[in-house]
Protein backbone atom coordinates (compact mmCIF):
# COMPACT_ATOMS: atom_id res chain seq x y z
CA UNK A 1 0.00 0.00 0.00
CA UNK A 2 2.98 2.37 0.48
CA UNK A 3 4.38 1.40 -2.98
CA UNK A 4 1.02 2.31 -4.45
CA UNK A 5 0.65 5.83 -2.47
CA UNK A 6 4.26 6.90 -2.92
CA UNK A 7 4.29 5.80 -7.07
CA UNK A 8 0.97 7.30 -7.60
CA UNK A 9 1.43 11.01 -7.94
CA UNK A 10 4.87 10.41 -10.12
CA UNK A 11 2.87 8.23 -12.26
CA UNK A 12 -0.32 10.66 -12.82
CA UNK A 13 2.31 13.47 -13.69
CA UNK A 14 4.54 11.41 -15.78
CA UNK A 15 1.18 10.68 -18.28
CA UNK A 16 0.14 14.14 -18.20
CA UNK A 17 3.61 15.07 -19.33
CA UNK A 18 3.63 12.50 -21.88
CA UNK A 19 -0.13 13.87 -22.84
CA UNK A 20 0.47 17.33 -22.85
CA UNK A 21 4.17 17.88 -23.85
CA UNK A 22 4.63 14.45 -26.10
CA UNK A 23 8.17 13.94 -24.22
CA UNK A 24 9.23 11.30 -21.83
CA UNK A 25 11.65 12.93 -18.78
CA UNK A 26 12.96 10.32 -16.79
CA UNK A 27 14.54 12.67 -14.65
CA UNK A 28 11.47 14.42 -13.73
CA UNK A 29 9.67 11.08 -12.98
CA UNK A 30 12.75 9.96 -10.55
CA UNK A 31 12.08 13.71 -8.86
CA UNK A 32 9.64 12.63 -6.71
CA UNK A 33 10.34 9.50 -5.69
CA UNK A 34 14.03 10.70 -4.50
CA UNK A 35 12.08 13.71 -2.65
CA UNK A 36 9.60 11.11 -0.75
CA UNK A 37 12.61 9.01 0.17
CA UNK A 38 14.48 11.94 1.64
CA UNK A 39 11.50 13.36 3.30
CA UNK A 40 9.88 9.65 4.55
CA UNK A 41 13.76 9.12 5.86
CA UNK A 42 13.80 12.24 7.38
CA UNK A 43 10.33 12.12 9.42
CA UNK A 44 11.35 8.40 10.44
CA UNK A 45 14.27 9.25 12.37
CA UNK A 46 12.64 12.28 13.87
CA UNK A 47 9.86 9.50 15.18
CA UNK A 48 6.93 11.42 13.30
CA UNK A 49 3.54 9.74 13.23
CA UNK A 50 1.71 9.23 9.75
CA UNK A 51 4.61 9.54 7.76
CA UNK A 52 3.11 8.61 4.71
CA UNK A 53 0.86 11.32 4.51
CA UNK A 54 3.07 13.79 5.86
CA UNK A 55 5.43 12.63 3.20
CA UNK A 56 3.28 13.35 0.68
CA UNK A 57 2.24 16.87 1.43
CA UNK A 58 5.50 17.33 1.92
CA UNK A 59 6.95 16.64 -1.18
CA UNK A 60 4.01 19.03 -2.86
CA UNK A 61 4.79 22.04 -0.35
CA UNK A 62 8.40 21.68 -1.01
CA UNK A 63 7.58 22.15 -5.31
CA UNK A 64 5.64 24.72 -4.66
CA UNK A 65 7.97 26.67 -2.71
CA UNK A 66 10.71 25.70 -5.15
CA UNK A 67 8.77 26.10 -7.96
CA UNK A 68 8.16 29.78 -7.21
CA UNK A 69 11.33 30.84 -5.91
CA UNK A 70 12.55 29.80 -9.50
CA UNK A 71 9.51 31.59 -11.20
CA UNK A 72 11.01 34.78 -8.92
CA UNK A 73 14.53 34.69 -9.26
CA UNK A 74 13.87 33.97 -13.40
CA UNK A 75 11.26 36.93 -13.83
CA UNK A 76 8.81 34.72 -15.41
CA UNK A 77 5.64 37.11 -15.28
CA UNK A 78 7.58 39.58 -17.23
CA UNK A 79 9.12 37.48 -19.86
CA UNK A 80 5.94 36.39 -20.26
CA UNK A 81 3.73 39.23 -19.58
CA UNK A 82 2.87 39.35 -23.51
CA UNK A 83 1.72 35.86 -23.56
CA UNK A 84 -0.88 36.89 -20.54
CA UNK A 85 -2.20 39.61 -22.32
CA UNK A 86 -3.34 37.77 -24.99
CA UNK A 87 -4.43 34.86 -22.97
CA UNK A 88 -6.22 36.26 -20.37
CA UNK A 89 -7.33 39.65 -22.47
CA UNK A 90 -5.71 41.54 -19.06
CA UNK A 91 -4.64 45.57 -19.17
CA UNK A 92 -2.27 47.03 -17.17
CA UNK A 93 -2.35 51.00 -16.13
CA UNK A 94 0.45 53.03 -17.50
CA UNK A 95 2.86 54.21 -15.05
């Protein structure tokens, strides 16, 4: 039952990768697992109850954090801004 839980979420994201983008990343698979493992090791020795689900919110609050410190530090919004526009039909006030 652990298996199942811990390969379930890097299985669901590995077909929606291969769905949306056509591409098979290995490495992005193997991302998850290798975060559960650290994170399921990690709660074990601190003698943490439920580890499995704490594990596995874990893993998604760590992504998100990560994934937005990278969308910072790159300036995504405004390399993308354009895109938005046209996407979302925003407008912006001019400064």
């Amino acid at each position: 039952m652990l298996l199942l839980l811990y390969l379930c979420t890097p299985s669901l994201g590995f077909f929606r990768n291969y769905v949306k983008y056509k591409q098979v990343n290995i490495k992005m698979f193997l991302r998850t697992p290798l975060t559960y493992s650290v994170i399921h090791f990690f709660l074990c020795i601190s003698g943490h109850r439920n580890i499995v689900l704490k594990t596995l919110i874990s893993e998604r609050w760590f992504f998100f954090i990560y994934k937005t410190y990278l969308s910072l530090k790159n300036n995504d919004y405004m390399k993308h801004k354009e895109k938005y526009i046209k996407k979302y039909g925003l407008t912006y006030k001019s400064n």
